[in-house]
Structure formats: structure tokens, C-alpha cells
N, C-alpha and C. Protein backbone atom coordinates (compact mmCIF):
# COMPACT_ATOMS: atom_id res chain seq x y z
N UNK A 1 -10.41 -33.38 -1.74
CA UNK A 1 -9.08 -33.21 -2.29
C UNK A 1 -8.56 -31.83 -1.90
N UNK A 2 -7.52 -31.36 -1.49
CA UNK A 2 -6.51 -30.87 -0.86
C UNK A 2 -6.08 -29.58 -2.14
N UNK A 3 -6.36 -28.61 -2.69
CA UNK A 3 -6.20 -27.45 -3.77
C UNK A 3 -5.02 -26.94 -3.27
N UNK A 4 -3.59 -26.96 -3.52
CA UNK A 4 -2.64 -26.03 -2.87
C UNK A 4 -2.54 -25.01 -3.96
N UNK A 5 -2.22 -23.57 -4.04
CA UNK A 5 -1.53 -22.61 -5.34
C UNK A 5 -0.65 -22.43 -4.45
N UNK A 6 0.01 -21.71 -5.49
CA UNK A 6 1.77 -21.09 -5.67
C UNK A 6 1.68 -19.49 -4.42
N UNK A 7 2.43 -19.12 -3.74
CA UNK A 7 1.89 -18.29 -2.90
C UNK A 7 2.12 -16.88 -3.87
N UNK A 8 1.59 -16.03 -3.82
CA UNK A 8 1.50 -15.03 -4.38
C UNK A 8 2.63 -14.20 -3.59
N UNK A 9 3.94 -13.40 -3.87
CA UNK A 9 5.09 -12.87 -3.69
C UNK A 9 4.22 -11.55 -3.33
N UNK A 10 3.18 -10.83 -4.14
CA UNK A 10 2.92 -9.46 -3.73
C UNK A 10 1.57 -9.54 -2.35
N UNK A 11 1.80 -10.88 -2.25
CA UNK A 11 0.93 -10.64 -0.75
C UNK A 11 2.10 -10.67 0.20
N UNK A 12 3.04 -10.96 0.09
CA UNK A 12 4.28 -10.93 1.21
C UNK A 12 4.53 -9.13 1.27
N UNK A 13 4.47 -8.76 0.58
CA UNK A 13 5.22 -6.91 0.08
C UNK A 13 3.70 -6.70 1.15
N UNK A 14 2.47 -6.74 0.47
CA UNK A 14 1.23 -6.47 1.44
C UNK A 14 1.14 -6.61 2.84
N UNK A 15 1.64 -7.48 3.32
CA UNK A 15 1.88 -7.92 4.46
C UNK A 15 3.11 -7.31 5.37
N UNK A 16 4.11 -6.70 4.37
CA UNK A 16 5.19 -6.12 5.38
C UNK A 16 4.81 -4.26 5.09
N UNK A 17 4.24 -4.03 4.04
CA UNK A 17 2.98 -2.15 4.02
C UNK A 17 2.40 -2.57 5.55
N UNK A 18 1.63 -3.75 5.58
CA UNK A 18 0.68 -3.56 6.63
C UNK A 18 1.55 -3.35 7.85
N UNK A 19 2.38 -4.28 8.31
CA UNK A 19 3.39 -4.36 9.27
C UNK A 19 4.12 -3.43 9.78
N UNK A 20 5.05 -2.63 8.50
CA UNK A 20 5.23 -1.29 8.46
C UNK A 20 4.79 -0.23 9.17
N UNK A 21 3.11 -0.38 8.18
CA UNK A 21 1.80 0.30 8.81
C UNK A 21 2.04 1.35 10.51
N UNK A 22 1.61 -0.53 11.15
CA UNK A 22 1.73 -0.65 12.26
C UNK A 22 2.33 0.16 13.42
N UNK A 23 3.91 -0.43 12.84
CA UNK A 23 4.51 -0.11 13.82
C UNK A 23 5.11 1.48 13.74
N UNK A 24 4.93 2.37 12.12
CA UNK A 24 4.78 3.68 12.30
C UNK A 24 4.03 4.17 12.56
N UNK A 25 3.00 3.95 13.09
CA UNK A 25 1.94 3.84 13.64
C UNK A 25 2.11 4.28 15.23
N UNK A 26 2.83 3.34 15.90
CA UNK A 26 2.84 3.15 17.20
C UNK A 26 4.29 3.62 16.95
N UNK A 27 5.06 3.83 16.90
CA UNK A 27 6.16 4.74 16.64
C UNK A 27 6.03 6.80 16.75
N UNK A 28 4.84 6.68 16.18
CA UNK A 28 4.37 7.71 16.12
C UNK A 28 3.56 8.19 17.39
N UNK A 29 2.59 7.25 17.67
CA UNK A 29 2.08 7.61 18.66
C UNK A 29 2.90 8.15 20.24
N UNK A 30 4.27 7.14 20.25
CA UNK A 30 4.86 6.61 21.79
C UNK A 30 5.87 8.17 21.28
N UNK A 31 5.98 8.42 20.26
CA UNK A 31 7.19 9.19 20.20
C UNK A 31 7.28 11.14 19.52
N UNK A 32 7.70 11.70 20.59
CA UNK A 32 7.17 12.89 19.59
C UNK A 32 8.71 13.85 18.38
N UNK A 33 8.01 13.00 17.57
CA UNK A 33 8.98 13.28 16.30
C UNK A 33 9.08 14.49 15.67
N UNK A 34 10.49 15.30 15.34
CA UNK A 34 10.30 16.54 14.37
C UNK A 34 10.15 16.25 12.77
N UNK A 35 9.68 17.64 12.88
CA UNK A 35 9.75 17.31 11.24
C UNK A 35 10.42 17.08 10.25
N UNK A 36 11.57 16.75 10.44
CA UNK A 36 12.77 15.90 9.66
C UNK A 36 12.27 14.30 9.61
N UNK A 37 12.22 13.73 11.45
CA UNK A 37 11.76 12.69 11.44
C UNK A 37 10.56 12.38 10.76
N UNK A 38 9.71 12.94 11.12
CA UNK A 38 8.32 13.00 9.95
C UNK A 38 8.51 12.86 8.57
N UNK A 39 9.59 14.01 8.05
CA UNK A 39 9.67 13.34 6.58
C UNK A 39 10.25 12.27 5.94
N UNK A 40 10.91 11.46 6.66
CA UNK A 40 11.56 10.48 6.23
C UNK A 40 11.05 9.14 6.85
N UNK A 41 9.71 9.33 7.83
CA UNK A 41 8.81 8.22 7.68
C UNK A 41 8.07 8.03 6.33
N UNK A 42 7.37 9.62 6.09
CA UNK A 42 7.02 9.43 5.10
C UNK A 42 7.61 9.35 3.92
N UNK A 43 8.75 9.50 3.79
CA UNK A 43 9.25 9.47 2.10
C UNK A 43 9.70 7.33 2.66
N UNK A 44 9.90 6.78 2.99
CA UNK A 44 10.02 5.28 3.38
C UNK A 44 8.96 4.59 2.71
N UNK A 45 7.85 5.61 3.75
CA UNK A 45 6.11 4.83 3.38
C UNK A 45 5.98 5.30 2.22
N UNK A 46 6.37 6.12 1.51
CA UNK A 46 5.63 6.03 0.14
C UNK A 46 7.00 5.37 -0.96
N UNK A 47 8.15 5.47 -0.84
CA UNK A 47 8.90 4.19 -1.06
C UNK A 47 8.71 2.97 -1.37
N UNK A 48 7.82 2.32 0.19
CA UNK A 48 7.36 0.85 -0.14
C UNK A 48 5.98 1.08 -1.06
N UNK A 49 5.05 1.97 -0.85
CA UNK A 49 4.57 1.83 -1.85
C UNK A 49 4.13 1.66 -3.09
N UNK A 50 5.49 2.58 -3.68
CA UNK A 50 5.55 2.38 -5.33
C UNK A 50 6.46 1.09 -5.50
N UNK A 51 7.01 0.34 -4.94
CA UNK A 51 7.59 -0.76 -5.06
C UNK A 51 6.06 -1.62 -5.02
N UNK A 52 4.99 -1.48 -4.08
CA UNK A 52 4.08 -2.20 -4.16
C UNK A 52 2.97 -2.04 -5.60
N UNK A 53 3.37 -0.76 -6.24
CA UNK A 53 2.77 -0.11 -7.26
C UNK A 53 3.33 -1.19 -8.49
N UNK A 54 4.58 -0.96 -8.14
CA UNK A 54 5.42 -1.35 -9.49
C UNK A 54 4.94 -3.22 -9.87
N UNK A 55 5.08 -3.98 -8.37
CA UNK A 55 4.34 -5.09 -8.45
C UNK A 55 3.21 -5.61 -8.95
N UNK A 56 2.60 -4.62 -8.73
CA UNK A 56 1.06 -4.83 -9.54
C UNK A 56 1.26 -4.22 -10.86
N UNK A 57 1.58 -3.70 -11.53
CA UNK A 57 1.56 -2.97 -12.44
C UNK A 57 2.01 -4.39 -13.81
N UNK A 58 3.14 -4.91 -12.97
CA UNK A 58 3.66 -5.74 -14.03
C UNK A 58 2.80 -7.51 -14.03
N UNK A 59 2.23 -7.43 -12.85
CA UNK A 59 1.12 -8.42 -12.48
C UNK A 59 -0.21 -7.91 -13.40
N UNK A 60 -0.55 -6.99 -13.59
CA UNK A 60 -1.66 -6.64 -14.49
C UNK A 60 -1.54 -6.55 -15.73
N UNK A 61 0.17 -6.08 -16.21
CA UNK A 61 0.59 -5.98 -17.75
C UNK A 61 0.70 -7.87 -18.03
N UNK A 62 1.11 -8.31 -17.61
CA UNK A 62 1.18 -9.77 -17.57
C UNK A 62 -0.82 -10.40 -18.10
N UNK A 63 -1.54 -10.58 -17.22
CA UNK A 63 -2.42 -10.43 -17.41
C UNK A 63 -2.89 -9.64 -18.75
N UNK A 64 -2.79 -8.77 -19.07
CA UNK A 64 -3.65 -7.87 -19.82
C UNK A 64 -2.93 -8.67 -21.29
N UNK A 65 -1.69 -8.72 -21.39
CA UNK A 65 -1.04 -9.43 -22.93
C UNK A 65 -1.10 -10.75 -22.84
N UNK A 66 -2.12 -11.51 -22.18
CA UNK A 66 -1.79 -12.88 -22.47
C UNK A 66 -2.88 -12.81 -23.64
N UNK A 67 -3.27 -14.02 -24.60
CA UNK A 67 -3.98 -14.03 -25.94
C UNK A 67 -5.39 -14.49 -25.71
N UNK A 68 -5.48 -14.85 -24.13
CA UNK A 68 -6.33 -15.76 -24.12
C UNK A 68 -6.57 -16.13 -22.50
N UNK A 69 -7.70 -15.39 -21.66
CA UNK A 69 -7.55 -15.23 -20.34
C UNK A 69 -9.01 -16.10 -20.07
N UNK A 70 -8.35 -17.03 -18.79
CA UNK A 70 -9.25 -17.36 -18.26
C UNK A 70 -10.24 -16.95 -17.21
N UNK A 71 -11.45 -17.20 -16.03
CA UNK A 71 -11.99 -16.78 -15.87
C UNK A 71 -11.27 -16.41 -14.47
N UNK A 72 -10.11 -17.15 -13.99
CA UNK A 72 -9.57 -17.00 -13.03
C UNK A 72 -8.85 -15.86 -13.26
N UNK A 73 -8.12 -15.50 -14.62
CA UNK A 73 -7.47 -14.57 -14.91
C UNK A 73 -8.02 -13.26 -14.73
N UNK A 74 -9.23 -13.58 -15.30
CA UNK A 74 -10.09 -12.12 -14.94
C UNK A 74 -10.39 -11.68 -14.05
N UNK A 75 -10.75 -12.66 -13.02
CA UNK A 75 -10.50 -12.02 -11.45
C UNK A 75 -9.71 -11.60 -10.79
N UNK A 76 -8.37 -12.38 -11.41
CA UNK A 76 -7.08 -12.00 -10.41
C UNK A 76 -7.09 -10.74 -11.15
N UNK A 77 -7.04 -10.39 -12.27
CA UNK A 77 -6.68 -8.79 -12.80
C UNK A 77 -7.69 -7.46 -12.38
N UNK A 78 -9.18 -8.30 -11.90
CA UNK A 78 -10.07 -7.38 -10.86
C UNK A 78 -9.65 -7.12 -9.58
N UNK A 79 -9.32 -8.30 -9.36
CA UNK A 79 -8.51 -8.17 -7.77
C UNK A 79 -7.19 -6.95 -7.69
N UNK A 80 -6.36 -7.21 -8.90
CA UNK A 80 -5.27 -6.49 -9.08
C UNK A 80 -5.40 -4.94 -9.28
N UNK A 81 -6.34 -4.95 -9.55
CA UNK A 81 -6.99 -3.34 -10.40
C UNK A 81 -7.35 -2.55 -9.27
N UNK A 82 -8.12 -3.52 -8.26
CA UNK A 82 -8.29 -2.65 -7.72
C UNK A 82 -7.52 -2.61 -5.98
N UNK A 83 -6.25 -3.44 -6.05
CA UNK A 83 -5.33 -3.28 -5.15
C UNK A 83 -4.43 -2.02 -5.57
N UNK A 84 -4.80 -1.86 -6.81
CA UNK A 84 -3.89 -0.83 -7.81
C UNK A 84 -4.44 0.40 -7.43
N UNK A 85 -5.75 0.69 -7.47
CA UNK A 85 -6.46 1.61 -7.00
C UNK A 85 -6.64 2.11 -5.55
N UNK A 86 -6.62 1.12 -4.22
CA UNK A 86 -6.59 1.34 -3.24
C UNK A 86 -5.17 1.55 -2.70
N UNK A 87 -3.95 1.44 -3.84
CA UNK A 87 -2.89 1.88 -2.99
C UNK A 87 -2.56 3.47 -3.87
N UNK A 88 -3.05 3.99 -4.59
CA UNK A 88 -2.66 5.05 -5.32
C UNK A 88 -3.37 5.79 -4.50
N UNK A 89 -5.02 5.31 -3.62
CA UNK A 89 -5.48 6.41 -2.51
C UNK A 89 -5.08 6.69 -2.04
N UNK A 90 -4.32 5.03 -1.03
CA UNK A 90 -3.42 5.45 -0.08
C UNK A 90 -2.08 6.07 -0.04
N UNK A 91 -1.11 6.26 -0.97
CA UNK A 91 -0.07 7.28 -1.64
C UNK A 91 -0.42 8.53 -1.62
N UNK A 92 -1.72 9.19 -2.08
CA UNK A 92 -2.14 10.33 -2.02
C UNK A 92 -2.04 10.71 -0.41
N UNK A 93 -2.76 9.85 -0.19
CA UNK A 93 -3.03 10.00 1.52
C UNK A 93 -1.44 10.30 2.13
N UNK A 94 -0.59 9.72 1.95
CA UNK A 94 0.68 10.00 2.68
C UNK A 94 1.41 10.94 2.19
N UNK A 95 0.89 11.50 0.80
CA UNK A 95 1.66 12.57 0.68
C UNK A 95 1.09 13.83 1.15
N UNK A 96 -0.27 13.80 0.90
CA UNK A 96 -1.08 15.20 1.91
C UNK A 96 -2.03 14.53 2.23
N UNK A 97 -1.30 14.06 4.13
CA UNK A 97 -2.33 13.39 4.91
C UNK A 97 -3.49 14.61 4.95
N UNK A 98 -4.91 13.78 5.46
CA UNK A 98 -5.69 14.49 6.03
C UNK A 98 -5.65 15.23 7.36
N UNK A 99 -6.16 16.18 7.87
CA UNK A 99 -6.06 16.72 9.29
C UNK A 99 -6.45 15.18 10.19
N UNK A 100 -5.89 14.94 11.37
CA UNK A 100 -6.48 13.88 12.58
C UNK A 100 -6.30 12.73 11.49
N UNK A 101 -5.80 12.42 10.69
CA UNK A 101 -5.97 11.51 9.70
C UNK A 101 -4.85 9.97 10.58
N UNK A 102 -3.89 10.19 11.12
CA UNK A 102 -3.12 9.46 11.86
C UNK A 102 -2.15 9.26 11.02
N UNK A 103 -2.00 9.67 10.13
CA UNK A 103 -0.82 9.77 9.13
C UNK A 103 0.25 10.55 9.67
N UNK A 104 1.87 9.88 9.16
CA UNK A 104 2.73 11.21 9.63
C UNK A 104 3.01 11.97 9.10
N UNK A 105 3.21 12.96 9.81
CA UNK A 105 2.86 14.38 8.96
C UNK A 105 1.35 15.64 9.12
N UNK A 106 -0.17 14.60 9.30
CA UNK A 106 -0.77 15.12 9.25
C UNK A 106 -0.63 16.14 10.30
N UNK A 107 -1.61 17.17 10.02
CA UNK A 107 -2.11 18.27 11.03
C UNK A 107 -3.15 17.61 12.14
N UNK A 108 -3.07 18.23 12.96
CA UNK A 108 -4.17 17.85 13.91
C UNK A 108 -5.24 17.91 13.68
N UNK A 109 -6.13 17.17 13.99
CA UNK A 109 -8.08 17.53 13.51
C UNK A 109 -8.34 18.44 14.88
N UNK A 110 -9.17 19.69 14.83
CA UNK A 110 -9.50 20.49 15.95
C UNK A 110 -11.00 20.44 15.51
N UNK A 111 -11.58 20.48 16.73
CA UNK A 111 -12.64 20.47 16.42
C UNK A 111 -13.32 21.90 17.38
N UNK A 112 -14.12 22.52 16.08
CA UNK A 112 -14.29 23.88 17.17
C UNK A 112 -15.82 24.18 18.01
């Protein structure tokens, strides 16, 4: 038998961070940007992120007040917790990339 679910809306937002990702990514690489341009990749990328923040947030408050959670529930809110957690790293990360980190903005990694 054939299981379809409902598609989950904050894997679409996940999917266009990643996409995003990408192509500032290779934007970055092909192009040599000032630091104006630099800041307004990054103030974008961390933009979509708290929109991706805010998604989970109300996906986990949802979860957390129901009276009575099932076992599926509890996973999706593990799952959620810690999509919650791996994007607050990655926020940190774009606001003070690491050196060589490939972030925009970062400093160069030198190695001496």
C-alpha cells in the first residue's frame, strides 16, 4: 500500500536556503565583490534565515501545546529542534564567518 503525507511547506523554504546557498556561492566565487556587495549578500542570507527560524519556531510551539503527542509527534519536534539548532549555527556563521570559511564576508584562511 502506497503511504502519501501532506508535503511539509518548511522543506520548500530549506530547499530554496540551500539553492540560495549555492548560487552565492558561485556568485562569489566567479565575481570579485566590494564590501557593500558583501554586505547585502549577507544581510539577504541571514534574512532567509530567520524567516526559516520563524518557521520552525511556530512548527515546534505547535507541537509542544498539543495535550497529547504522538510518537510521530515526538520525532517531528526532534527533527525540528534540531533543524532549529543547525540553523542558529549557521546564522552565527554568516554573521562572523570563519577565516577560508567560504562565507561572504569571511577573511581569507592564510596559512603560515
Amino acid at each position: 500500500m502506497l503511504q502519501t503525507t501532506e508535503p511539509d511547506p518548511g522543506n520548500a523554504l530549506l530547499l530554496i536556503l540551500i539553492l540560495d546557498r549555492v548560487l552565492m556561492t558561485l556568485l562569489l566565487s566567479s565575481l570579485g565583490l566590494q564590501e557593500e556587495d558583501l554586505n547585502c549578500v549577507r544581510d539577504r542570507w541571514s534574512e532567509a534565515l530567520i524567516k526559516r527560524r520563524e518557521y520552525l519556531d511556530e512548527q515546534i510551539n505547535k507541537i509542544i501545546n498539543k495535550q497529547e503527542k504522538s510518537e510521530e509527534d515526538m520525532e517531528r519536534e526532534a527533527r525540528l529542534v534540531e533543524q532549529w539548532v543547525g540553523l542558529t549555527e549557521e546564522r552565527n556563521a554568516v554573521l562572523v564567518p570563519a577565516p577560508g570559511s567560504g562565507i561572504p564576508g569571511a577573511p581569507a584562511h592564510w596559512s603560515v
